[in-house]
Protein backbone atom coordinates (compact mmCIF):
# COMPACT_ATOMS: atom_id res chain seq x y z
CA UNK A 1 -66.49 -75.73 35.58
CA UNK A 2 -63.68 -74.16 33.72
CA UNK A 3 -63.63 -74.31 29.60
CA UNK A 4 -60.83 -73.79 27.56
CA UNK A 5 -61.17 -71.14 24.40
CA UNK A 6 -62.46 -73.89 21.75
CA UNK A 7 -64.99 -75.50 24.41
CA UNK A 8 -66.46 -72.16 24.58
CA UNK A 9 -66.89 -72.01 20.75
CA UNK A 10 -68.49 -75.36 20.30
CA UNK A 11 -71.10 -74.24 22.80
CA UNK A 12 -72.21 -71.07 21.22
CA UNK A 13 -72.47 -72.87 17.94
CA UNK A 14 -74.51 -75.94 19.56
CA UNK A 15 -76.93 -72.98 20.78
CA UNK A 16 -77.42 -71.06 17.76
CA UNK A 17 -78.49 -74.30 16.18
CA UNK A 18 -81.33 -75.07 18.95
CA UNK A 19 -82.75 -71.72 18.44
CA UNK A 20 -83.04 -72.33 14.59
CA UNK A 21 -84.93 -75.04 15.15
CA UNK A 22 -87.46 -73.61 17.80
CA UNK A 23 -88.14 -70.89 15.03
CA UNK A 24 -88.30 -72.54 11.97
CA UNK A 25 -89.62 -76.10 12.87
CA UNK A 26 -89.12 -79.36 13.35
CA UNK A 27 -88.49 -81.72 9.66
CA UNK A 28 -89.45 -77.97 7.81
CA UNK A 29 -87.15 -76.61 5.59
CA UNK A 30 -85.48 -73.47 6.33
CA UNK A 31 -86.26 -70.60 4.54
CA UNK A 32 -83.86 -68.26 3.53
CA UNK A 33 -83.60 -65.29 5.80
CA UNK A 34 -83.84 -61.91 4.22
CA UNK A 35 -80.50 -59.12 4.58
CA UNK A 36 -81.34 -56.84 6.67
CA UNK A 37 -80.83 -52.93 4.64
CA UNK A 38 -78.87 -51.14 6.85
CA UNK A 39 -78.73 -47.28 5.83
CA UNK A 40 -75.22 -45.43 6.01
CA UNK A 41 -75.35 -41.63 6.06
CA UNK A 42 -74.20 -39.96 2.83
CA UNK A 43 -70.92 -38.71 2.48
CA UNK A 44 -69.97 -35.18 2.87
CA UNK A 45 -68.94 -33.34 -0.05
CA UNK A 46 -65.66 -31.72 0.38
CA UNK A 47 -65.63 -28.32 -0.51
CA UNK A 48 -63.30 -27.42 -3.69
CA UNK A 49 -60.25 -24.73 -2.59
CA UNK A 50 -60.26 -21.54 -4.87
CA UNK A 51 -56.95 -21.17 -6.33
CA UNK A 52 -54.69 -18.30 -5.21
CA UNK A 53 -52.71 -16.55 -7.67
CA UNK A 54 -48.88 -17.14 -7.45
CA UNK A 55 -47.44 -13.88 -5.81
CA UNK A 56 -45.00 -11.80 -8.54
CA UNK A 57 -41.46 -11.94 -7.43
CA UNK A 58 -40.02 -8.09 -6.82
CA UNK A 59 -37.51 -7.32 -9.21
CA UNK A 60 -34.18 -7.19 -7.88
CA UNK A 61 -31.47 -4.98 -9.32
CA UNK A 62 -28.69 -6.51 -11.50
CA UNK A 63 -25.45 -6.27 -10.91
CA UNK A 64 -22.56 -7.26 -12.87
CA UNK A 65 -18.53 -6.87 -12.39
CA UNK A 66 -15.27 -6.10 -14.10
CA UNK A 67 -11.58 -6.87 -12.48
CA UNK A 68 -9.18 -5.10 -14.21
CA UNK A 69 -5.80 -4.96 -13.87
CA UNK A 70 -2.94 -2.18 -14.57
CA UNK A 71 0.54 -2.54 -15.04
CA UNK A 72 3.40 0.04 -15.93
CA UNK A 73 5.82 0.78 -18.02
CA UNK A 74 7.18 -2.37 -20.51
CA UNK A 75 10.29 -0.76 -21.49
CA UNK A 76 12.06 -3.05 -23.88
CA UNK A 77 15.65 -2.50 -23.68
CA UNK A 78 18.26 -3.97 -25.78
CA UNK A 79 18.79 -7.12 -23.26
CA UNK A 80 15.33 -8.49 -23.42
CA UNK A 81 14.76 -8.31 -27.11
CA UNK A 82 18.79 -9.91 -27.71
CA UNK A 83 17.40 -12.86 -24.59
CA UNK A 84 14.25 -12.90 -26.44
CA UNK A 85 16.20 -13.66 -29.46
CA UNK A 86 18.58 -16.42 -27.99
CA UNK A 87 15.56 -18.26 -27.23
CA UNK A 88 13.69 -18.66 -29.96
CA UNK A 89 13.76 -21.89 -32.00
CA UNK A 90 12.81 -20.54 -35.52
CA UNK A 91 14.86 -16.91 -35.85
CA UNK A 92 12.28 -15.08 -34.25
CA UNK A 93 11.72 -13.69 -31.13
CA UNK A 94 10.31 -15.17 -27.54
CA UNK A 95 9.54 -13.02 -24.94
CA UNK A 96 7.86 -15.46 -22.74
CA UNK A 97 10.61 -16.15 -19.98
CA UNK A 98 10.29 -12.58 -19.25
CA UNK A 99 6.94 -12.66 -17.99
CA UNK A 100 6.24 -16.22 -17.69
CA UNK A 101 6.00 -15.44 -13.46
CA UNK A 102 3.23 -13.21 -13.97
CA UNK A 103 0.84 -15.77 -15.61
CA UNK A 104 -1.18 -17.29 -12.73
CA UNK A 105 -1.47 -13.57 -11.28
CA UNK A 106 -3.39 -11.94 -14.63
CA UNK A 107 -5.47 -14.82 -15.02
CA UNK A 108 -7.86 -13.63 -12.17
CA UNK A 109 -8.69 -10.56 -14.20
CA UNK A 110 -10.93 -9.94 -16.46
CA UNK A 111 -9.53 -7.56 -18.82
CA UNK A 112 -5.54 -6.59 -18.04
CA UNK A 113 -4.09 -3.08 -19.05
CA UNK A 114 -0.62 -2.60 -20.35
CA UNK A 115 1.64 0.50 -20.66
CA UNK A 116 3.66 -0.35 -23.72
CA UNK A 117 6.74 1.89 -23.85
CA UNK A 118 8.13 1.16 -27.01
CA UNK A 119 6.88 1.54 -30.33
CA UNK A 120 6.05 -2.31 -31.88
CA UNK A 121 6.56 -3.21 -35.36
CA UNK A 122 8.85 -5.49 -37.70
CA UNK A 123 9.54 -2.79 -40.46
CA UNK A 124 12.32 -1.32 -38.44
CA UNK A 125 15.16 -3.08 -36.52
CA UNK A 126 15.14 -3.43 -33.07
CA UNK A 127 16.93 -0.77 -31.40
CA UNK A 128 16.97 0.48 -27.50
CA UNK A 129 17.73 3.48 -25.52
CA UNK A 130 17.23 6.68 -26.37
CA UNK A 131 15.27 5.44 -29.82
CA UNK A 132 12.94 2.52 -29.29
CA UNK A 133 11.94 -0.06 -31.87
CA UNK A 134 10.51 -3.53 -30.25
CA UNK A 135 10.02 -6.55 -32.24
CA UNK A 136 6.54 -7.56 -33.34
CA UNK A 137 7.07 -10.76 -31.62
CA UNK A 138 6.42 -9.26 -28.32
CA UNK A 139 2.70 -9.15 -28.91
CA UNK A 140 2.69 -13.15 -29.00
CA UNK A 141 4.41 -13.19 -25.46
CA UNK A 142 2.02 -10.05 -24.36
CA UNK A 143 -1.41 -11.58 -25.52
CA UNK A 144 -0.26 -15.21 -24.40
CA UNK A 145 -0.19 -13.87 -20.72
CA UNK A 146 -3.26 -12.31 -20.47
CA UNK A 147 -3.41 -8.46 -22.01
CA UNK A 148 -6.07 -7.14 -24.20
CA UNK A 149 -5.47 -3.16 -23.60
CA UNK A 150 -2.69 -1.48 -24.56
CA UNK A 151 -1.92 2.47 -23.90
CA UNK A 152 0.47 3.64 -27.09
CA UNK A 153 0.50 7.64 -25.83
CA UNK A 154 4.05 8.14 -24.38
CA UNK A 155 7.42 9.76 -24.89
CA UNK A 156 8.87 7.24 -27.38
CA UNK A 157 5.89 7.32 -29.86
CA UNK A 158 8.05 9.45 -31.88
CA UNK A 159 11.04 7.73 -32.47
CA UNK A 160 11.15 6.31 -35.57
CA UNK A 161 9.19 9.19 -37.10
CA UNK A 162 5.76 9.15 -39.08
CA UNK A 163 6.83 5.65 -40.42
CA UNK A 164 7.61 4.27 -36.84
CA UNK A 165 4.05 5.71 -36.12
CA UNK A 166 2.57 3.90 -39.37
CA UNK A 167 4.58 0.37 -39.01
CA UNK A 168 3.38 0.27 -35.53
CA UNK A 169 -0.16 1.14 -36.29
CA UNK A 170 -0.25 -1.65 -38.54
CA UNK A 171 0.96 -4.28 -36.42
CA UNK A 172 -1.50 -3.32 -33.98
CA UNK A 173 -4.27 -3.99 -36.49
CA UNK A 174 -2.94 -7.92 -36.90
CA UNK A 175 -3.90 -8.67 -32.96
CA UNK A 176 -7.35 -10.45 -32.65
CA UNK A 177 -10.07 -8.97 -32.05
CA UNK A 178 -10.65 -8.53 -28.56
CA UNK A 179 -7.28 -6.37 -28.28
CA UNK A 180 -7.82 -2.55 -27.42
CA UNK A 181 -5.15 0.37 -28.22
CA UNK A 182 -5.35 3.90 -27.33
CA UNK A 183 -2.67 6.81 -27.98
CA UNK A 184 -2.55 7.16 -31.73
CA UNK A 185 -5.25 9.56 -32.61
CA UNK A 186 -6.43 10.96 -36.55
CA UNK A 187 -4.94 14.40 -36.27
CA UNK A 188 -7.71 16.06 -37.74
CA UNK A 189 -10.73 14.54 -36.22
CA UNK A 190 -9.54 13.16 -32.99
CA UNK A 191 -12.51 10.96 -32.93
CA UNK A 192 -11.25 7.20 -33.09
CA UNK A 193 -12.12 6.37 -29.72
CA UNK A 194 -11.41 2.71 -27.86
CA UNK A 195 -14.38 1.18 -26.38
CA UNK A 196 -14.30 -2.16 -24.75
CA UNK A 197 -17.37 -4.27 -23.20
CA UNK A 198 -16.74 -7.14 -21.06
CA UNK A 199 -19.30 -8.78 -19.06
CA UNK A 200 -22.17 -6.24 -19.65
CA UNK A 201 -20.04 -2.94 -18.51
CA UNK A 202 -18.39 -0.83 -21.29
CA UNK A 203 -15.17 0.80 -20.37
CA UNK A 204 -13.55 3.15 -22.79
CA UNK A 205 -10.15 4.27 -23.21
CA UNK A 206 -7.42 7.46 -23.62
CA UNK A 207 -4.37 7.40 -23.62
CA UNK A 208 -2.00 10.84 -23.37
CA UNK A 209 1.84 12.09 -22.79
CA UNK A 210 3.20 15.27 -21.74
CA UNK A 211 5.95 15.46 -24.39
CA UNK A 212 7.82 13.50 -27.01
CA UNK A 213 11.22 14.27 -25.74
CA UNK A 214 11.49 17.38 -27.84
CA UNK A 215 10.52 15.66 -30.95
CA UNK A 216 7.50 17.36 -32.79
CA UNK A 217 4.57 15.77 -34.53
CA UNK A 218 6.32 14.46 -37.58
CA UNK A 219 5.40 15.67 -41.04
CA UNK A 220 3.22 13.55 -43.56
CA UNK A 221 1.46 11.92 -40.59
CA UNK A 222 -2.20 11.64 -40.05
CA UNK A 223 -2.16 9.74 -37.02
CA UNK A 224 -0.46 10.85 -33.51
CA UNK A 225 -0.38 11.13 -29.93
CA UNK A 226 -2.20 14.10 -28.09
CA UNK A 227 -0.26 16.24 -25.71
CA UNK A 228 -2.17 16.74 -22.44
CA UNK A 229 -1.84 20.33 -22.44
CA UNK A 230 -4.52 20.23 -25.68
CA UNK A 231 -7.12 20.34 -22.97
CA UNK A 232 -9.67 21.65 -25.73
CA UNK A 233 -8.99 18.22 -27.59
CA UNK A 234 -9.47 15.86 -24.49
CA UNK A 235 -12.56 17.95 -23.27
CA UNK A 236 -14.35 16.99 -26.54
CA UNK A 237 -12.84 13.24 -26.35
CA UNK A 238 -14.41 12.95 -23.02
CA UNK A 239 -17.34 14.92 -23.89
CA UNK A 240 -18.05 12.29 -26.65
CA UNK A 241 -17.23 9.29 -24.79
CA UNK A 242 -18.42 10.28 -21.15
CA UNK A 243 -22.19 8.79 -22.94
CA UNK A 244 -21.27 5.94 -24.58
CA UNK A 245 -19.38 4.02 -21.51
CA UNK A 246 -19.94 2.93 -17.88
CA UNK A 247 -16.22 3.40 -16.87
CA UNK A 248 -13.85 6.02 -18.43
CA UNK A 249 -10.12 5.17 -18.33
CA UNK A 250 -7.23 7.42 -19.07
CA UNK A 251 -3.34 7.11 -19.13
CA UNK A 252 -1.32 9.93 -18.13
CA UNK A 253 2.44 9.80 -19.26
CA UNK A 254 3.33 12.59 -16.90
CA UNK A 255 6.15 13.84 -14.44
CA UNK A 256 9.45 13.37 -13.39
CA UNK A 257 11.85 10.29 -14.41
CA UNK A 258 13.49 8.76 -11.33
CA UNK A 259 11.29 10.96 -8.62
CA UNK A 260 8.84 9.45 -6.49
CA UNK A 261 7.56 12.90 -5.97
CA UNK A 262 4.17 13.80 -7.52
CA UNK A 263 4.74 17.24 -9.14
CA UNK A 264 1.79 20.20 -9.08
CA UNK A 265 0.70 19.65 -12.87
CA UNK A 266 0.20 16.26 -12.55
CA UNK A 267 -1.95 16.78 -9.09
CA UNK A 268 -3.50 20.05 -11.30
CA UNK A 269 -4.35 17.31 -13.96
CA UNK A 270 -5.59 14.37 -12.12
CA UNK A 271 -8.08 17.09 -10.39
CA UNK A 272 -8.81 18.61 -13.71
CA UNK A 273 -9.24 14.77 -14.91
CA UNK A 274 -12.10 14.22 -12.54
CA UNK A 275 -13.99 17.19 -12.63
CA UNK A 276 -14.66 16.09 -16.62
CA UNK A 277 -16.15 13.34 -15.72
CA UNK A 278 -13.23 10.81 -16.07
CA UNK A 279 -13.50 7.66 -13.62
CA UNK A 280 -9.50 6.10 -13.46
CA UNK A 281 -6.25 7.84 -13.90
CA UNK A 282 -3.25 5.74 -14.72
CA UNK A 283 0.18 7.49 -14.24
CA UNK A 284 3.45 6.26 -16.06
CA UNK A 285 6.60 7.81 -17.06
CA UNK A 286 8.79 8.16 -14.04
CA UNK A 287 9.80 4.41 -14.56
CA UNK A 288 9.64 4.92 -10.15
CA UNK A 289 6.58 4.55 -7.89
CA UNK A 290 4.61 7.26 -6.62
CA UNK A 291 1.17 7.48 -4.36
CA UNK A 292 -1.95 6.60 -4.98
CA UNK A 293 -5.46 8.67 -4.36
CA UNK A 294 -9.20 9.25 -4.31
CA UNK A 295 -10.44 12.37 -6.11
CA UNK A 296 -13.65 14.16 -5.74
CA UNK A 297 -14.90 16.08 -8.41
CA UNK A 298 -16.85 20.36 -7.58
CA UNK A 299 -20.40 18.03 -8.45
CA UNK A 300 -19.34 15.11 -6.06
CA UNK A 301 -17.83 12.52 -8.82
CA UNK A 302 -14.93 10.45 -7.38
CA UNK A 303 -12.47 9.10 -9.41
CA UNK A 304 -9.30 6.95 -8.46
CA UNK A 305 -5.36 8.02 -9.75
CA UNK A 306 -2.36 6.44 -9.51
CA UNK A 307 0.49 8.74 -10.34
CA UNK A 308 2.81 6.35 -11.25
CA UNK A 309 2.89 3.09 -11.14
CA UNK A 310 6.90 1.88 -12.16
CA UNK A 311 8.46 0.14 -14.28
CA UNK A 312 6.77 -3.21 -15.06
CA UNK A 313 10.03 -4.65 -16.41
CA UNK A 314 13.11 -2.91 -17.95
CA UNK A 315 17.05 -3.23 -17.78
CA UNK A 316 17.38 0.33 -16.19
CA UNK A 317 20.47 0.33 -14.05
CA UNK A 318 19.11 2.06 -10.75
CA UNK A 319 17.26 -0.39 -8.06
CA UNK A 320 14.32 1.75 -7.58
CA UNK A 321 13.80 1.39 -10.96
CA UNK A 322 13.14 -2.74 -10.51
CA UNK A 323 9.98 -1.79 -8.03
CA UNK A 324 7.26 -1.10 -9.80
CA UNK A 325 3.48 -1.78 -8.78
CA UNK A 326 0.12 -3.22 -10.77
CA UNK A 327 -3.06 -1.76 -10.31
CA UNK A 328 -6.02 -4.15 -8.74
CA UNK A 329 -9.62 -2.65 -9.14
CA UNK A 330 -13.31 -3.90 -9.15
CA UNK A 331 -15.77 -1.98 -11.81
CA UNK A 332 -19.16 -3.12 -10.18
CA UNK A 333 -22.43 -1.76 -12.15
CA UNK A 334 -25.65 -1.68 -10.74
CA UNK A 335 -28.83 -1.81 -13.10
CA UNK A 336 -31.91 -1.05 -11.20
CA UNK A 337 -35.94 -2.79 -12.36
CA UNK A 338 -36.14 1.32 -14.52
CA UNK A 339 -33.37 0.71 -16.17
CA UNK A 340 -31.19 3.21 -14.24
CA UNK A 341 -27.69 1.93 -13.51
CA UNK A 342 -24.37 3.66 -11.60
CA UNK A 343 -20.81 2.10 -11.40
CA UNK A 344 -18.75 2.75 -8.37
CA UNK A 345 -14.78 1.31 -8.61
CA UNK A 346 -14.25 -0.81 -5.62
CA UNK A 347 -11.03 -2.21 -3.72
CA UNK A 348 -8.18 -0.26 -5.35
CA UNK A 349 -4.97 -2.22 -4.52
CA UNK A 350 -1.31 -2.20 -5.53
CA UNK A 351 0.82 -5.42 -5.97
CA UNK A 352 4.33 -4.79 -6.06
CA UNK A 353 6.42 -6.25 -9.08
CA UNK A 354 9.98 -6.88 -9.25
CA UNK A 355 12.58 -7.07 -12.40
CA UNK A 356 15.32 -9.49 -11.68
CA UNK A 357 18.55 -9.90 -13.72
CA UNK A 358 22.05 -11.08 -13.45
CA UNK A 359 24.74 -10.04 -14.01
CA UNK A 360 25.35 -8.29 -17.66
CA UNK A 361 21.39 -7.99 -17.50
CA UNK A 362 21.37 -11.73 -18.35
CA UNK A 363 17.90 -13.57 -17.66
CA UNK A 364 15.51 -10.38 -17.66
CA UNK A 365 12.22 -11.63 -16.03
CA UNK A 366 9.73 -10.06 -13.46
CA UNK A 367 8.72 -11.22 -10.00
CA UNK A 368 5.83 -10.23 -7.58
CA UNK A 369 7.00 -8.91 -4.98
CA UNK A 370 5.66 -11.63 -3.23
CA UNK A 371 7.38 -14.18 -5.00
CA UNK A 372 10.77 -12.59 -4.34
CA UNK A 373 13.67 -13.59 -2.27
CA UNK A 374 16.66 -12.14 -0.87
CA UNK A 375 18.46 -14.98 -2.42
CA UNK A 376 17.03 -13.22 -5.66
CA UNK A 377 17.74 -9.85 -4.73
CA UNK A 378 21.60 -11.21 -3.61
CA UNK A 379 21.93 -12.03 -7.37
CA UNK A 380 20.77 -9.11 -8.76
CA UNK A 381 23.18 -7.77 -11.45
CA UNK A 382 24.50 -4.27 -10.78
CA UNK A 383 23.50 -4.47 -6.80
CA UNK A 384 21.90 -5.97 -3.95
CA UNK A 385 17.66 -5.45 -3.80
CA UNK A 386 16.61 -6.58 -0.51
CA UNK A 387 13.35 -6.96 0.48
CA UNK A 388 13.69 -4.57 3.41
CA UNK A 389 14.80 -2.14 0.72
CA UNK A 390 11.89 -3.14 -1.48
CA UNK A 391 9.41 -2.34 1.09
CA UNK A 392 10.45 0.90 2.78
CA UNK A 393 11.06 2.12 -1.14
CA UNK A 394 7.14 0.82 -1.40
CA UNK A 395 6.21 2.73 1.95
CA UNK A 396 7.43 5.86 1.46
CA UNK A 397 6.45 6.44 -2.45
CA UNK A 398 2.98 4.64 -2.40
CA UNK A 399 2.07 4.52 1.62
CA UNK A 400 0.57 1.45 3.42
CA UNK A 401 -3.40 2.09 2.76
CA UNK A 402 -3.35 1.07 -0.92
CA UNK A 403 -0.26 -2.06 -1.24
CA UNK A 404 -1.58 -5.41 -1.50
């Protein structure tokens, strides 16, 4: 006989019951049954971890980096202060269309060098070629695009005389701040050095010319420019700043005007340059390109020199004198755990810069070179600038390793 699942059930009860009965008794009343103890082995105790100590991270070195730019000679002819002129809207002066190409391009530096040509100050009028005298406005245009550093030391800083040097001077000291000049020094002491410190690395600054276009120190001045034959002056300017900075920069207004040709006394002076100590050599003057090299000093200090690097925007009238270059270089610093730290200069490149006008030097602007067209250089007042032309002008002066 087969039962189903509750069949089974309803027997095992019915049985339990019978046996109750045997044991207890018939018509007795049950007792109640004790609980059984039923012993459970004690837990283990889980032994408690010792902590470890949390392992000291190695120092790491820290390293921290400057990219500053270089660009050449702003040579402020008559045409760009008169266009400046024309487009202002209260009497002044606005330089911006002149350099208004170049904006996007400085803002990837961090600090942006400038060779400024022409003496800048609004207690003379303007004047051009041979005697400079640039409008104070300028500065607006200048700082609005992105420079901080400006080199004063060249061939014009004598062309108004010991008040052109004083009026300029003084406009100098209205910038903000964070601007830096070198060229001007104190005449007796030599000592007002230009330091700048931008994200932890302090670069400092000279600024020199090789002549003043025959025109001597004027009298009555205390401030002025030092010649870079006074190689006992520049030893003790770089034997007081060589301490106090991480990067020493100096301008060289040196050579030959129209020759891409690096003369023997500027090679002589780079070389001497870097065997003080100095880290970057900037060449202007020839208003032309020349090469670019690495220099080792006699105790194994390398430096970096660019003989010249062009115009950076004029109204010259010769077309080698539109190609001009700007300097692209990494300052990287290295503090180690001691305190110890060395700076090597990294990635020196040159971007090539055009100056476009029209004709009657109308609309006086600058171009990278990469920005510029033959359609440009087709409309170029005076003559035709091709790019091809551009290029093997860029390749022959400068060479391939070093253009962007």
């Amino acid at each position: 006989m087969h039962l189903r699942k509750n069949e089974v059930a309803a027997c095992a009860c019915i049985a339990a019951g019978v046996m109750l009965a045997l044991v207890v008794g018939s018509g007795c009343v049950p007792t109640t049954l004790s609980p059984v103890a039923v012993s459970t082995p004690a837990a283990t105790a889980t032994p408690t971890a010792t902590p470890q100590p949390t392992p000291t991270p190695e120092p790491t070195p820290l390293v921290e980096t400057v990219r500053f730019s270089a660009s050449g000679d702003d040579l402020i002819h008559e045409g760009l202060y008169n266009q400046a002129r024309a487009r202002s809207e209260d009497g002044g002066y606005d330089f911006t269309y002149a350099y208004e190409n170049l904006r996007e391009f400085y803002q990837q530096f961090d600090v942006n060098w400038l060779n400024q040509e022409t003496l800048v100050n609004d207690a003379y009028d303007p004047s051009g070629y041979p005697c400079f005298s640039t409008p104070g406005d300028i500065t607006n245009a200048l700082y609005d695009i992105g420079f901080r550093v400006f080199s004063l030391s060249n061939n014009h800083s004598y062309d108004k005389g010991a008040g052109g040097i004083a009026a300029s001077m003084e406009h100098w000291a209205t910038l903000p701040d964070d601007v830096v000049t070198a060229g001007f020094y104190d005449l007796d002491t030599y000592d007002n050095l230009s330091y700048q410190t931008v994200n932890g690395i302090t670069i400092g600054y000279l600024s020199y010319t090789e002549h003043t276009n025959g025109l001597n120190t004027p009298d009555g001045t205390q401030y002025g420019v030092v010649y870079l034959s006074q190689t006992d002056v520049i030893e003790q300017q770089i034997a007081e700043m060589r301490p106090n900075c991480d990067v020493l920069v100096v301008s060289c207004h040196w050579g030959v005007e129209g020759s891409h040709n690096v003369t023997d006394s500027q090679r002589s002076m780079a070389q001497w340059l870097a065997d003080q100590g100095v880290d970057l050599i900037i060449g202007t003057h020839p208003h032309v390109t020349q090469t670019a090299e690495w220099l080792t000093s006699e105790n194994g200090h390398e430096a970096f020199v660019v003989y010249s690097l062009g115009n950076f925007i004029s109204a010259q009238s010769e077309p080698d004198n539109m190609i001009g270059t700007l300097l692209d270089i990494t300052f990287e610093k290295t503090t180690q755990p001691d305190g110890t730290s060395a700076v090597e200069l990294l990635d020196p490149q040159l971007h090539p810069v055009i100056t476009q006008y029209e004709n009657g030097y109308s609309d006086i602007r600058v171009y990278l070179f990469e920005d510029y067209t033959d359609e440009l250089g087709a409309a170029h007042g005076n003559f035709t600038l091709s790019r091809e032309y551009i290029q093997s002008v860029l390749n022959e002066s400068v060479g391939e390793e070093y253009l962007a």
